[in-house]
Protein backbone atom coordinates (compact mmCIF):
# COMPACT_ATOMS: atom_id res chain seq x y z
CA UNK A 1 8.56 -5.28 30.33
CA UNK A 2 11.96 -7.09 30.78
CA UNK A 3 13.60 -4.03 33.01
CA UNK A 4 11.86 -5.10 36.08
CA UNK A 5 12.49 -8.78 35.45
CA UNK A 6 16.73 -8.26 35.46
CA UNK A 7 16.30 -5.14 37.56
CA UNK A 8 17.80 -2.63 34.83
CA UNK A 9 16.76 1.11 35.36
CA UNK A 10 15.78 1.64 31.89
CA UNK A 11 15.56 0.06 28.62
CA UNK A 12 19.28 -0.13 27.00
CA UNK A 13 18.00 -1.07 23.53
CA UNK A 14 15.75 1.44 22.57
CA UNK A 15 15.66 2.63 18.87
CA UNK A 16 15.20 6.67 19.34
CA UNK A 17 18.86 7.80 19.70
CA UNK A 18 20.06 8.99 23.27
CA UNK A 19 23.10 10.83 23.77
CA UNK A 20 24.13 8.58 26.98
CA UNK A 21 23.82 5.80 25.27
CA UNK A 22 26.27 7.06 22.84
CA UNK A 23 29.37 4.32 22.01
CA UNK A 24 32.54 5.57 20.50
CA UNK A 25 33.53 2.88 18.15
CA UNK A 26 36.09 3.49 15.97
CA UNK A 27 34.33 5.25 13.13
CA UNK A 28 32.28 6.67 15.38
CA UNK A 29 34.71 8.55 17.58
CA UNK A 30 36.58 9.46 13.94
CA UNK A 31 33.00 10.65 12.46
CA UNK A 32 33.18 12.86 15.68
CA UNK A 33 36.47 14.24 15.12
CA UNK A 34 35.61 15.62 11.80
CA UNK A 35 32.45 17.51 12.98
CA UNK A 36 34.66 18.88 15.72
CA UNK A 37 37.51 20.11 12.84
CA UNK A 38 34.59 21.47 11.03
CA UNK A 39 33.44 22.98 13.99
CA UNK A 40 37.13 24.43 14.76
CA UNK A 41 37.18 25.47 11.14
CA UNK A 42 34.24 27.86 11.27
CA UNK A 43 33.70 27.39 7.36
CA UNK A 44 32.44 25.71 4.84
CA UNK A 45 30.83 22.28 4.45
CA UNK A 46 31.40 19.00 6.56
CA UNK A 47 29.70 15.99 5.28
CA UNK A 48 28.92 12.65 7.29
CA UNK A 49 27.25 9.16 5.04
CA UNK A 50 26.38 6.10 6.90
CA UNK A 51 24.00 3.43 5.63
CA UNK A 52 20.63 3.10 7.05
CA UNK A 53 20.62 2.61 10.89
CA UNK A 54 24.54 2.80 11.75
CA UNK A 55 24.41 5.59 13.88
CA UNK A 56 24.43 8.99 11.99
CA UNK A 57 21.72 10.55 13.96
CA UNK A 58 23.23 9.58 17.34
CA UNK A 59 26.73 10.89 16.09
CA UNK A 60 24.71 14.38 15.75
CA UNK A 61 22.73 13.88 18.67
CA UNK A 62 26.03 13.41 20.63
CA UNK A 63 27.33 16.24 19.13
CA UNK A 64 24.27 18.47 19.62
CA UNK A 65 24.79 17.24 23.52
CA UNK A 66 28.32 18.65 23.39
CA UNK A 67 27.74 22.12 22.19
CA UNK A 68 27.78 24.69 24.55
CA UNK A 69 25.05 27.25 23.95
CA UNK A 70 26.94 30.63 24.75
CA UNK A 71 29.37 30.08 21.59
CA UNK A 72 26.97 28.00 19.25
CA UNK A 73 23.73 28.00 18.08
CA UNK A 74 22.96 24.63 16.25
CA UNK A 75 19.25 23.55 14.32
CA UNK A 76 18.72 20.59 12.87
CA UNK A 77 16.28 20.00 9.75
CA UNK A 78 14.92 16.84 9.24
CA UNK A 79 12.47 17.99 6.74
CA UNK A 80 13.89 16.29 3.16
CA UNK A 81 13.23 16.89 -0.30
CA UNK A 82 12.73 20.79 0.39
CA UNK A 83 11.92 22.87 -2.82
CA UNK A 84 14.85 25.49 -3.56
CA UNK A 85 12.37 28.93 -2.52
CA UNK A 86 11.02 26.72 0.43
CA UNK A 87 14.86 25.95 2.07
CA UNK A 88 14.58 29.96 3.28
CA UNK A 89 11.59 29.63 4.77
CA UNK A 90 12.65 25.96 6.74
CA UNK A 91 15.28 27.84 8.03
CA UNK A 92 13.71 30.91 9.23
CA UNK A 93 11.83 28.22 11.19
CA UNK A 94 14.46 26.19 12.96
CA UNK A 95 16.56 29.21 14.08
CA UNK A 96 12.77 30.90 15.36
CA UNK A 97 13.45 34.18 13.06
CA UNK A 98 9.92 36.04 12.51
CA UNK A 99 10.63 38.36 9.23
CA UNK A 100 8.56 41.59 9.13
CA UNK A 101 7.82 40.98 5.39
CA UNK A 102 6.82 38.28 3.58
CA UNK A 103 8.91 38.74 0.26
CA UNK A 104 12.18 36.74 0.04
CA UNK A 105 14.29 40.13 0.36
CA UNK A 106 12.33 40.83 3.63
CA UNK A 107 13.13 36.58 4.29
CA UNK A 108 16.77 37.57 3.65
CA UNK A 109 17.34 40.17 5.68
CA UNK A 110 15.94 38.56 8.95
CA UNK A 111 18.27 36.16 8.70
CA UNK A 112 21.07 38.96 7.71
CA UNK A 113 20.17 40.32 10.97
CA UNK A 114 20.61 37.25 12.96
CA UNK A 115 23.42 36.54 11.77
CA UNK A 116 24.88 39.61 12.31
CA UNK A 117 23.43 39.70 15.78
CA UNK A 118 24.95 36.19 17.19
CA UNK A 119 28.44 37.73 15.43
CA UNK A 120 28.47 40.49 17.85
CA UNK A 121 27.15 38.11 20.64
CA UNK A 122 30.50 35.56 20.04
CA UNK A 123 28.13 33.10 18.66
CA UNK A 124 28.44 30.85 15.65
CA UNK A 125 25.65 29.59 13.60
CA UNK A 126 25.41 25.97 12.90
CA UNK A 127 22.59 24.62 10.28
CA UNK A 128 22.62 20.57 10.15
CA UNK A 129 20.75 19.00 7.31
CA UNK A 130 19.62 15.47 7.65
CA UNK A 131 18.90 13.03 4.76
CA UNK A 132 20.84 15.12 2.78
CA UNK A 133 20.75 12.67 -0.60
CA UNK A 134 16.96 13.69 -1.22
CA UNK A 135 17.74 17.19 -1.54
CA UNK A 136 17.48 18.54 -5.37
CA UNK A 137 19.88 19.98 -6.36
CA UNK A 138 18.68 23.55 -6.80
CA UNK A 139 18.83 23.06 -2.85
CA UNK A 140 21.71 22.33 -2.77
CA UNK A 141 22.98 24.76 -4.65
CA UNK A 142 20.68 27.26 -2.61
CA UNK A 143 22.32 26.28 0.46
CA UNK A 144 25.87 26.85 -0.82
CA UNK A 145 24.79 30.46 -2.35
CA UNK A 146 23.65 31.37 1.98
CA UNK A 147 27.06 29.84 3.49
CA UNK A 148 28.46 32.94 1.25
CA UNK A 149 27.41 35.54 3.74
CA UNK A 150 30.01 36.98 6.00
CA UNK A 151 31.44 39.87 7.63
CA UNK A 152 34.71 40.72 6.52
CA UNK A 153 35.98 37.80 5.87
CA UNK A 154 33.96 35.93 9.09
CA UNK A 155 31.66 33.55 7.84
CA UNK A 156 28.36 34.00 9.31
CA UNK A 157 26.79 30.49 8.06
CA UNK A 158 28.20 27.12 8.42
CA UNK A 159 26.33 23.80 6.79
CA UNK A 160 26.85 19.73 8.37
CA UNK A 161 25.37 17.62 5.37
CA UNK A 162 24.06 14.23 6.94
CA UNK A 163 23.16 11.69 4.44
CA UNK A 164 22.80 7.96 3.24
CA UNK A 165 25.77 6.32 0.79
CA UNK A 166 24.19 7.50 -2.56
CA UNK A 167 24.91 11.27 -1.27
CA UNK A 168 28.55 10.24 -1.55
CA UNK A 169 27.63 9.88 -5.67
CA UNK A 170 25.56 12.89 -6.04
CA UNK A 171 28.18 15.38 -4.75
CA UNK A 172 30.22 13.88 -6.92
CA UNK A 173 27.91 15.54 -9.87
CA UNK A 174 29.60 18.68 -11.94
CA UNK A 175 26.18 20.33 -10.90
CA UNK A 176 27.43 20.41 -7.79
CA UNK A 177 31.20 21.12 -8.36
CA UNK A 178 31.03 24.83 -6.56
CA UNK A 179 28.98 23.17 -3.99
CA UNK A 180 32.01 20.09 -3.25
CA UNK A 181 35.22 22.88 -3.39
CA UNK A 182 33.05 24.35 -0.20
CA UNK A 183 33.45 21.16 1.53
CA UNK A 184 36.16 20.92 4.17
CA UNK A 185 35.65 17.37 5.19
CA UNK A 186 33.90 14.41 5.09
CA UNK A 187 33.58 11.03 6.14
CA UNK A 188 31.38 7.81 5.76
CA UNK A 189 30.42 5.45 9.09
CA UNK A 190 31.38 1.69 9.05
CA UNK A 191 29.41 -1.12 10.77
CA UNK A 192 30.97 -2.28 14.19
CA UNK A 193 33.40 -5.17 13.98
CA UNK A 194 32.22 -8.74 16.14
CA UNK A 195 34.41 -7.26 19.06
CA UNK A 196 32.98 -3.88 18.98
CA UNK A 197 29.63 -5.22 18.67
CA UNK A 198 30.22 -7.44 22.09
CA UNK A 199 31.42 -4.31 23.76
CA UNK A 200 28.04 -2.06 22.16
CA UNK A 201 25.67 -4.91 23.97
CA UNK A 202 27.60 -4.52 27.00
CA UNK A 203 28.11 -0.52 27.42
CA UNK A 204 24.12 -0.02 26.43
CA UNK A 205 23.19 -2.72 29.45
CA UNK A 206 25.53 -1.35 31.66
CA UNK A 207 24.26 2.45 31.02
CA UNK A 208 20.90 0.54 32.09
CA UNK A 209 22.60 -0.80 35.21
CA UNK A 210 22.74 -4.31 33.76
CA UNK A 211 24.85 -6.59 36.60
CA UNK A 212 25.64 -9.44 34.29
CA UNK A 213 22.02 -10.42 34.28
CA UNK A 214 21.28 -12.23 31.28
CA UNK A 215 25.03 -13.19 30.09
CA UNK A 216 25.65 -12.89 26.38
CA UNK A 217 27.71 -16.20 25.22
CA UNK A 218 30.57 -16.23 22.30
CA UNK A 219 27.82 -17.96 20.40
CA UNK A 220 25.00 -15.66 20.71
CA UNK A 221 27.28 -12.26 19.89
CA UNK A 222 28.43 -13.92 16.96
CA UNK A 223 24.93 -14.93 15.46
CA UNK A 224 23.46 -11.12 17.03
CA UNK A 225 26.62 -9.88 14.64
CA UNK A 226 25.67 -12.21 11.48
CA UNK A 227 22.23 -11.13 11.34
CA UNK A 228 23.08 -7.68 11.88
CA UNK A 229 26.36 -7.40 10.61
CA UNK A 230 27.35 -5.09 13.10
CA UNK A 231 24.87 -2.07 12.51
CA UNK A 232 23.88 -0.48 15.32
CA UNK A 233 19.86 0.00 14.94
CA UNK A 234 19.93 -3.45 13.91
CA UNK A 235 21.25 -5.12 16.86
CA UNK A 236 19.06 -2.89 18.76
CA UNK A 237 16.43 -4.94 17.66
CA UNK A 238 17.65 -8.06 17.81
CA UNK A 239 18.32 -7.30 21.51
CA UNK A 240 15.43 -6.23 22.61
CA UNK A 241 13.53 -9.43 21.19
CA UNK A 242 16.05 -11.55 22.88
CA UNK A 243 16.00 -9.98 26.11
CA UNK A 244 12.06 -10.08 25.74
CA UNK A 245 12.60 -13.66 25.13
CA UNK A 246 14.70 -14.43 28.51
CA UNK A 247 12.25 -12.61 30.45
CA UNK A 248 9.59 -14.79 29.29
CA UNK A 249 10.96 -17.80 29.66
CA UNK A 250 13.18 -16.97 32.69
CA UNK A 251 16.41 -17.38 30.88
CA UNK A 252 18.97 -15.62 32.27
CA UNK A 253 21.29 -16.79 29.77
CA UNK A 254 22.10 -16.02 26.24
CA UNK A 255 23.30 -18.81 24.32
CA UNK A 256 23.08 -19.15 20.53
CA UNK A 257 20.44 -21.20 20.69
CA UNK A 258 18.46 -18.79 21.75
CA UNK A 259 19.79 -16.11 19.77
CA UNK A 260 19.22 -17.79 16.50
CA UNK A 261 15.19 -18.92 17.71
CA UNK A 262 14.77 -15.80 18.20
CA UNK A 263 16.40 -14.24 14.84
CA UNK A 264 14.08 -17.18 12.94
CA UNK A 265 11.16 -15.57 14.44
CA UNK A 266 11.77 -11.94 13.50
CA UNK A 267 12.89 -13.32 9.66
CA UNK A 268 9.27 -15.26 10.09
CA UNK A 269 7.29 -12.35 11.25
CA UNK A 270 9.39 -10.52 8.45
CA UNK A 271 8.14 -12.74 6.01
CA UNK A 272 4.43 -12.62 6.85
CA UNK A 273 4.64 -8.90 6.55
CA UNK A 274 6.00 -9.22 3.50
CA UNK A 275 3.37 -11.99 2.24
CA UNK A 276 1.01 -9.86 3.81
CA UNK A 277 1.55 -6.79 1.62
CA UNK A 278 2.10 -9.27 -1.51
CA UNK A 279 -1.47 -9.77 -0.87
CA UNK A 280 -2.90 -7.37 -0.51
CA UNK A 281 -1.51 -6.11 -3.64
CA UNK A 282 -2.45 -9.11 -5.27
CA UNK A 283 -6.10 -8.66 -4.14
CA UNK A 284 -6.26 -5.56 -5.40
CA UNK A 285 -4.91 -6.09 -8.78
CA UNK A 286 -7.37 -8.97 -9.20
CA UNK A 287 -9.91 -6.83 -8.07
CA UNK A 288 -8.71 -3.81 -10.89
CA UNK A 289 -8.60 -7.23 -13.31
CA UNK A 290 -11.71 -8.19 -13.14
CA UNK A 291 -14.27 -7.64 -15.86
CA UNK A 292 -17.43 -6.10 -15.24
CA UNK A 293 -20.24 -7.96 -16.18
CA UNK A 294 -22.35 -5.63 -18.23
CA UNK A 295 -26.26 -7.22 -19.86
CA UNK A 296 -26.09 -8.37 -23.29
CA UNK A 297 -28.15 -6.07 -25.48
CA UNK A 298 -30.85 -7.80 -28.36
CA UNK A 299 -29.58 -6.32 -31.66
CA UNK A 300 -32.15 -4.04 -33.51
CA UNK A 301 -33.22 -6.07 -36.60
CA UNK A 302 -31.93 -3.78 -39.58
CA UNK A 303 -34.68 -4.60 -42.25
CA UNK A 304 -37.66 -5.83 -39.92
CA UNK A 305 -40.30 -7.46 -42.13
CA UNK A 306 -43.61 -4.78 -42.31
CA UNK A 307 -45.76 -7.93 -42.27
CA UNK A 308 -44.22 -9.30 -39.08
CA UNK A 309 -44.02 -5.84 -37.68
CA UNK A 310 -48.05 -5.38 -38.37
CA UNK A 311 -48.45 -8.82 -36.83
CA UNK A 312 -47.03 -8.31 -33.50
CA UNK A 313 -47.74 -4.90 -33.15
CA UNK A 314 -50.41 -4.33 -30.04
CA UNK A 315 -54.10 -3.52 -31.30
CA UNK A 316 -54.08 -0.59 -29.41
CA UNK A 317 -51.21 1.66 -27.64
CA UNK A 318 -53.43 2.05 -24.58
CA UNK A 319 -53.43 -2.42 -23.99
CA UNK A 320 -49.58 -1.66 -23.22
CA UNK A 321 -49.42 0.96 -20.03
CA UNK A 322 -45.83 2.82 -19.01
CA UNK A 323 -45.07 1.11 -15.89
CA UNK A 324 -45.78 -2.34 -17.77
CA UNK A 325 -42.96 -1.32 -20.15
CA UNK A 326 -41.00 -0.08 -17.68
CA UNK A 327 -41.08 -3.38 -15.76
CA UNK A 328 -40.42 -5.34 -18.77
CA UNK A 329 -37.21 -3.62 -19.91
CA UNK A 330 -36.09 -3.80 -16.23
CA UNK A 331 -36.53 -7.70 -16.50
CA UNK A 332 -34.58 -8.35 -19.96
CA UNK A 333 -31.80 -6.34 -18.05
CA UNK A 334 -31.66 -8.50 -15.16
CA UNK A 335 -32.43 -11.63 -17.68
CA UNK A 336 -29.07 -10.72 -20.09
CA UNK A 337 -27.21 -13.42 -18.46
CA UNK A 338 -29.47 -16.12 -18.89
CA UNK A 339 -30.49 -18.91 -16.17
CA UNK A 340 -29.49 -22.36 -17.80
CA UNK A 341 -32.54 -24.51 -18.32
CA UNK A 342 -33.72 -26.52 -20.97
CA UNK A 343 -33.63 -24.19 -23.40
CA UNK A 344 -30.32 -22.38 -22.48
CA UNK A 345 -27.86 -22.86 -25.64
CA UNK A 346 -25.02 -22.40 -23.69
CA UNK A 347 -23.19 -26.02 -22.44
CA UNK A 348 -23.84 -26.66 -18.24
CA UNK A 349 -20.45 -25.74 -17.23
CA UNK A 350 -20.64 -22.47 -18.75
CA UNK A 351 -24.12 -21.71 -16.86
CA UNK A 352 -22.47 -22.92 -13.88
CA UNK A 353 -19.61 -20.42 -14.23
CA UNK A 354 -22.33 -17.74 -14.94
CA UNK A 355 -23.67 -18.56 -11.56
CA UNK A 356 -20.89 -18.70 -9.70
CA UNK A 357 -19.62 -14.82 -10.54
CA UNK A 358 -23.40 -13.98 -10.12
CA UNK A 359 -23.16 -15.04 -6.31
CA UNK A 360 -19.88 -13.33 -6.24
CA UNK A 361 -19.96 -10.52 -7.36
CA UNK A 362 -19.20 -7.28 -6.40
CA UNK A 363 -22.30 -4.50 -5.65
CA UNK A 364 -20.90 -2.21 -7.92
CA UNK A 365 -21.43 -5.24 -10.75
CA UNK A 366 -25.15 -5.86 -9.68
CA UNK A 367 -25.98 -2.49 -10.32
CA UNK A 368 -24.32 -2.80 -13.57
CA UNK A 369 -26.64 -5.47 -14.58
CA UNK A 370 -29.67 -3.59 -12.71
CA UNK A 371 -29.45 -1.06 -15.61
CA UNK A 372 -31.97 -1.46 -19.30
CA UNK A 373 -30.03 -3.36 -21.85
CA UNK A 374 -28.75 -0.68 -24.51
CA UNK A 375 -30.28 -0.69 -28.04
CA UNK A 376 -33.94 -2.24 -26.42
CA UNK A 377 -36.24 0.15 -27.03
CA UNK A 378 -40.24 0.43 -25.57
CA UNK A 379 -41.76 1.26 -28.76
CA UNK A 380 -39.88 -1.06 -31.24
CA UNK A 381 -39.72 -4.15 -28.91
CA UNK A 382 -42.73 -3.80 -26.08
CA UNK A 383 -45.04 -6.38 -28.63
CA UNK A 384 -42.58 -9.00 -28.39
CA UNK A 385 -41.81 -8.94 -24.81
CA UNK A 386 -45.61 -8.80 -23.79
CA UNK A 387 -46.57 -11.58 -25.81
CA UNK A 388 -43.79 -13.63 -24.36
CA UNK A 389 -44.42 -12.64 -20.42
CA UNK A 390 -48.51 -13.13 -21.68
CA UNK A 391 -46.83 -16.66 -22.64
CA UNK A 392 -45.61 -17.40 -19.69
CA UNK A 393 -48.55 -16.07 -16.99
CA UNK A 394 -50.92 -18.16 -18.88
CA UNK A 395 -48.54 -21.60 -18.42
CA UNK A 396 -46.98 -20.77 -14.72
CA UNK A 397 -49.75 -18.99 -13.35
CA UNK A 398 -47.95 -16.03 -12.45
CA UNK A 399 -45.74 -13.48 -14.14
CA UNK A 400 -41.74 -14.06 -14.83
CA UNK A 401 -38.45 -13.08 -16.18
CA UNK A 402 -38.44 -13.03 -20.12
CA UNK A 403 -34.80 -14.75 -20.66
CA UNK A 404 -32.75 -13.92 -23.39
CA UNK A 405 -32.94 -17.06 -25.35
CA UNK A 406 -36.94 -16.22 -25.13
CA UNK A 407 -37.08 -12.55 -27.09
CA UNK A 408 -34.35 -14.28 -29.54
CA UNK A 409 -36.70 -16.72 -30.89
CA UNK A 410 -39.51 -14.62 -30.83
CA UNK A 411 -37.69 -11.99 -32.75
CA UNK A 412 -36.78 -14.99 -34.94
CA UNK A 413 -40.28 -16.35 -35.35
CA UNK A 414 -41.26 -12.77 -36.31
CA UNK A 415 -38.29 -12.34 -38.89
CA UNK A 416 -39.37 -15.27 -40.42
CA UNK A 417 -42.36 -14.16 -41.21
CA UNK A 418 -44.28 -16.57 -39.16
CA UNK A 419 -47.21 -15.48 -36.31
CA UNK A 420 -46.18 -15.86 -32.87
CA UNK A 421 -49.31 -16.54 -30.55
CA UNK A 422 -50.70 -14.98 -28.34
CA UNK A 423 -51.41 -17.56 -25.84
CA UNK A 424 -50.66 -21.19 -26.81
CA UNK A 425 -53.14 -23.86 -27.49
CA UNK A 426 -54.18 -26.84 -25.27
CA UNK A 427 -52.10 -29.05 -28.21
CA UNK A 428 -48.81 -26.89 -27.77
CA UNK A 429 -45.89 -29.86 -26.90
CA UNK A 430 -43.99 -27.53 -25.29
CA UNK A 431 -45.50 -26.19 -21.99
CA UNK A 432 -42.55 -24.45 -21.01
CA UNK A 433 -41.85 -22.03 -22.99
CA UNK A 434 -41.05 -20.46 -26.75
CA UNK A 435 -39.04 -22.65 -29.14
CA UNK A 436 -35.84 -22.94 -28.24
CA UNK A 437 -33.25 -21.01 -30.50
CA UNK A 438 -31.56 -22.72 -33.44
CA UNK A 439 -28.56 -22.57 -35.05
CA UNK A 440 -27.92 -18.84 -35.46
CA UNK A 441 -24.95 -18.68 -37.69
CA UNK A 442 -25.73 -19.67 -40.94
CA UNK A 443 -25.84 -18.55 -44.33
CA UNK A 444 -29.38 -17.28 -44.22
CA UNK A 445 -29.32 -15.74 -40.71
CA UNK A 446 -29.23 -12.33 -41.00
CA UNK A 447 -26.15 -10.44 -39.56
CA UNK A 448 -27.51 -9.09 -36.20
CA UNK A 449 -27.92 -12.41 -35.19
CA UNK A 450 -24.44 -13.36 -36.11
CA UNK A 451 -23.47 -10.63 -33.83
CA UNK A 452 -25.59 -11.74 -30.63
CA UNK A 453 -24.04 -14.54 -30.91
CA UNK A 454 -20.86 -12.93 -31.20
CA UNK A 455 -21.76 -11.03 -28.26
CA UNK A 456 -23.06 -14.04 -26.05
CA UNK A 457 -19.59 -15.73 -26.50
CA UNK A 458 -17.30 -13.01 -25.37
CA UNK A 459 -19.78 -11.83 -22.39
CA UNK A 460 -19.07 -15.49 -21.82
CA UNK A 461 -15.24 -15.67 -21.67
CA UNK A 462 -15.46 -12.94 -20.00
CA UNK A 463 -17.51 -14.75 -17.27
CA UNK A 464 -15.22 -17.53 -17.17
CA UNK A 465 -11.94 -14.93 -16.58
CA UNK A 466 -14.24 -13.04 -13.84
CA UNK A 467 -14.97 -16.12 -12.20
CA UNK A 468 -11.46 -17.69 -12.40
CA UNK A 469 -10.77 -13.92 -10.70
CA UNK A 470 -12.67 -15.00 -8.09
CA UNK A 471 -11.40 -18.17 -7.47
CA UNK A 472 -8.18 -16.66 -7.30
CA UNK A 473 -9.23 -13.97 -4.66
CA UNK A 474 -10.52 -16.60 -2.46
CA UNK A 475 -7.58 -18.65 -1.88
CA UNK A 476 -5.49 -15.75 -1.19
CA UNK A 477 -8.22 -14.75 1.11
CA UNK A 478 -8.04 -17.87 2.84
CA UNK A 479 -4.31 -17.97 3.46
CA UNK A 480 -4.16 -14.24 4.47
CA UNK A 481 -7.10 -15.85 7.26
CA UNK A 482 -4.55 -18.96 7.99
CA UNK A 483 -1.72 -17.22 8.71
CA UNK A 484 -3.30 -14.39 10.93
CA UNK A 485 -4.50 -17.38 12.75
CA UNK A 486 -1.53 -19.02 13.06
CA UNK A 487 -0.31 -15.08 13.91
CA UNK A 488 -2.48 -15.38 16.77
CA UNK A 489 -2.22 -18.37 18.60
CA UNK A 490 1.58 -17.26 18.57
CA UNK A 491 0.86 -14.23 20.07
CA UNK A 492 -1.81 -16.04 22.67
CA UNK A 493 0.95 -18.75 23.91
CA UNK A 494 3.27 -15.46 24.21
CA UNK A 495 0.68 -13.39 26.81
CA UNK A 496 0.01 -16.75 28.06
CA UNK A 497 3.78 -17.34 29.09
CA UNK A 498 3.96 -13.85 30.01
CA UNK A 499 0.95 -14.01 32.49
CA UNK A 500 3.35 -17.24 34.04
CA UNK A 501 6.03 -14.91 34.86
CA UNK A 502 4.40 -12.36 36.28
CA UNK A 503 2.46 -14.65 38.58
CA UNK A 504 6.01 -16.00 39.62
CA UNK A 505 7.36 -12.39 39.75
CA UNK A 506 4.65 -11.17 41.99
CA UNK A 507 4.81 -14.21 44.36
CA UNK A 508 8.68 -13.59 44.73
CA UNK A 509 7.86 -10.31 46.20
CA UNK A 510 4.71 -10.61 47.98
């Protein structure tokens, strides 16, 4: 976008390494002397480290440029972490070799042959292996065990090992002592200094046929060099934003001002990316945190009373139809967190919580509580839950959800040996519902209900950690929504300002 606006022919900051853009800094120009040796050598190992983004590949890529294709034949993997009886195959590959077999002595031969063929053509075989530190070992060692094969005496094979610092430590392993005697050099690439920095802006414009359109200030290489401190890649980046910057706001000089606006905004966008995928993480682990919320189950009474039992047991089996039981145990599912209401023995805050998560919740937790509470079953508990739904068509008119609370103190009535009624009588003070539930733990209560009790409190802190989940998950929610808005209006005033110049760019040449 900025070429046309400073006239360059191309862009001179692009991140894919280009021979002609190639600068021969110091190191640079020494890391190419030692490939050359190697080159002269016609043996054994060469070995080039460089931190991320200082200029390895465009070392090789200048070298690659170089070769001349009637005395070398070069291929460069980029495929890392290859498995020891994979390397063979990766290689066969690069160099186009088709085997006639597929068994590794058929593999080896091929490449015998070719070997042997570009000998008696007066051509060398070059191999280059790029991010060289995630090789195993066994690769390694794989590697060394193929630069072996010669012709009396004329090596046939010859390895450049292209890696990140921490490939310096691993040779240094005795795993790999056989493997370091083979190599014949090696050297690590340094960062530019400030000076050579200035000079890398300038050569990469002028390749671009920059004419001293923007100037660069004393103040603006220095901060480029700070931030980048003098890697290559790096200052590519920083440079393109800045000459981005110019273009948009028809600058057409660099001060350090500008440079350090502009390195605040990539540390900015750096930061949102990074806040971003904090997150998104986060979401996710409060997502993998949060309980599910599965229906309390009524405890089966373990020494029912036979008189209660005959007392609430139906007249006849045929009063109490399938899909009538079917509905009902479908209800006391959906009922096993209970509503608060006048009955509920649960404090206001805690039904409130209940709510909350209920509203919240995820699909996967509705069907949860969609499913028949466990240890319920039709034949043992269908009395109890028809009298209490008969309860409560006969007082609201129409049929609804037995809570909880409800079967408890029926269950309890019935333990207790007392009758529960059918349908209530025009004295009944209550015209509601059942009884609400007493105290439950106490030295008479018998020990399921000591557990459903037990069980209502931890389905309830388990509410309360669900919902404080949720509460959670929305606030990173909404700052994930504040910053992308934030995000952009940025980018809106930046096509906005770009729209400007090309209006002013297009009425210059019209």
């Amino acid at each position: 976008m900025y070429e046309e606006h400073f006239n360059l022919s191309g862009a001179p900051f692009k991140l894919n390494p280009d021979p002609k853009f190639f600068f021969g800094s110091r190191s640079h120009n020494k890391a190419m002397a030692y490939l050359h040796y190697g080159l002269k050598q016609a043996e054994g190992f060469i070995a080039i480290t460089g931190p991320i983004g200082s200029g390895k590949t465009m070392v090789i890529s200048q070298l690659l440029d170089q070769l001349s294709a009637s005395n070398v034949i070069a291929a460069q993997l980029l495929t890392s972490n290859i498995a020891p009886e994979e390397l063979l195959d990766h290689i066969l590959s690069a160099f186009r070799i088709e085997p006639e077999g597929n068994g590794r002595t058929g593999k080896l031969e091929a490449f015998e042959d070719y070997l042997f063929d570009q000998l008696n053509r007066g051509r060398r075989v070059l191999l280059i292996m790029d991010e060289a530190q995630n090789l195993p070992f066994e690769t390694l060692e794989e590697l060394r065990m193929l630069s072996n094969l010669d012709y009396d005496g004329t090596p046939l094979f010859q390895v450049f090992l292209v890696g990140q610092p921490e490939f310096r430590d691993i040779m240094q392993s005795e795993r790999l002592e056989q493997l370091r005697q083979r190599v014949i050099a090696s050297y690590h690439l340094e960062n530019l200094s400030v000076e050579e920095t200035r000079e890398y802006i300038h050569h990469r414009l002028a390749i671009a046929g920059w004419r001293e359109d923007p100037t660069f200030s004393d103040e603006a290489i220095k901060a480029i060099y700070e931030e980048t401190g003098g890697r290559p890649r790096r200052i590519n980046t920083v440079c393109n934003r800045i000459m981005l910057y110019c273009s948009l706001e028809d600058k057409h000089d660099v001060t350090g001002e500008i440079a350090e606006s502009v390195i605040g905004e990539l540390h900015e966008e750096e930061l949102d990316a990074r806040d971003t995928a904090l997150d998104e993480r986060d979401s996710s682990a409060a997502k993998k945190r949060m309980p599910a919320v599965k229906p309390v189950a009524a405890p089966k009474p373990e020494t029912p009373a036979p008189a209660a039992e005959t007392d609430l047991a139906p007249q006849d089996d045929e009063d109490v139809s399938a899909e009538e039981e079917d509905d009902m145990s479908k209800k006391v599912a959906k009922s096993s967190v209970p509503a608060p209401d006048e009955h509920a023995s649960e404090p206001a805050s805690d039904a409130g919580d209940k709510k909350a998560v209920a509203e919240d919740a995820e699909p996967a937790d509705e069907k949860e509580l969609e499913k028949p509470a466990a240890g319920i079953k039709k034949s043992g508990g269908g009395s109890v839950f028809d009298r209490v739904r008969a309860k409560r068509s006969s007082e609201e008119g129409a049929a609804s959800d037995a809570t909880l609370e409800d079967v408890a103190s029926a269950i309890a009535k019935a333990s207790a040996g007392g009758m529960v009624e059918e349908f209530p009588s025009d004295n009944d003070a209550d015209d509601n519902a059942l009884a609400p539930l007493g105290p439950l733990e106490t030295e008479q209560s018998p020990e399921w209900r000591k557990q459903m009790r037990q069980s209502i409190d931890e389905t309830r802190g388990e509410l309360k950690e669900a919902h404080a989940s949720v509460q959670r998950l929305r606030k990173s929610l909404a700052d994930m929504r504040k910053r992308r808005g934030n995000s952009r209006e940025q980018i809106a005033a930046g096509l906005k300002r770009a729209e400007t110049v090309l209006r002013e760019v297009t009425k210059r040449w019209s």
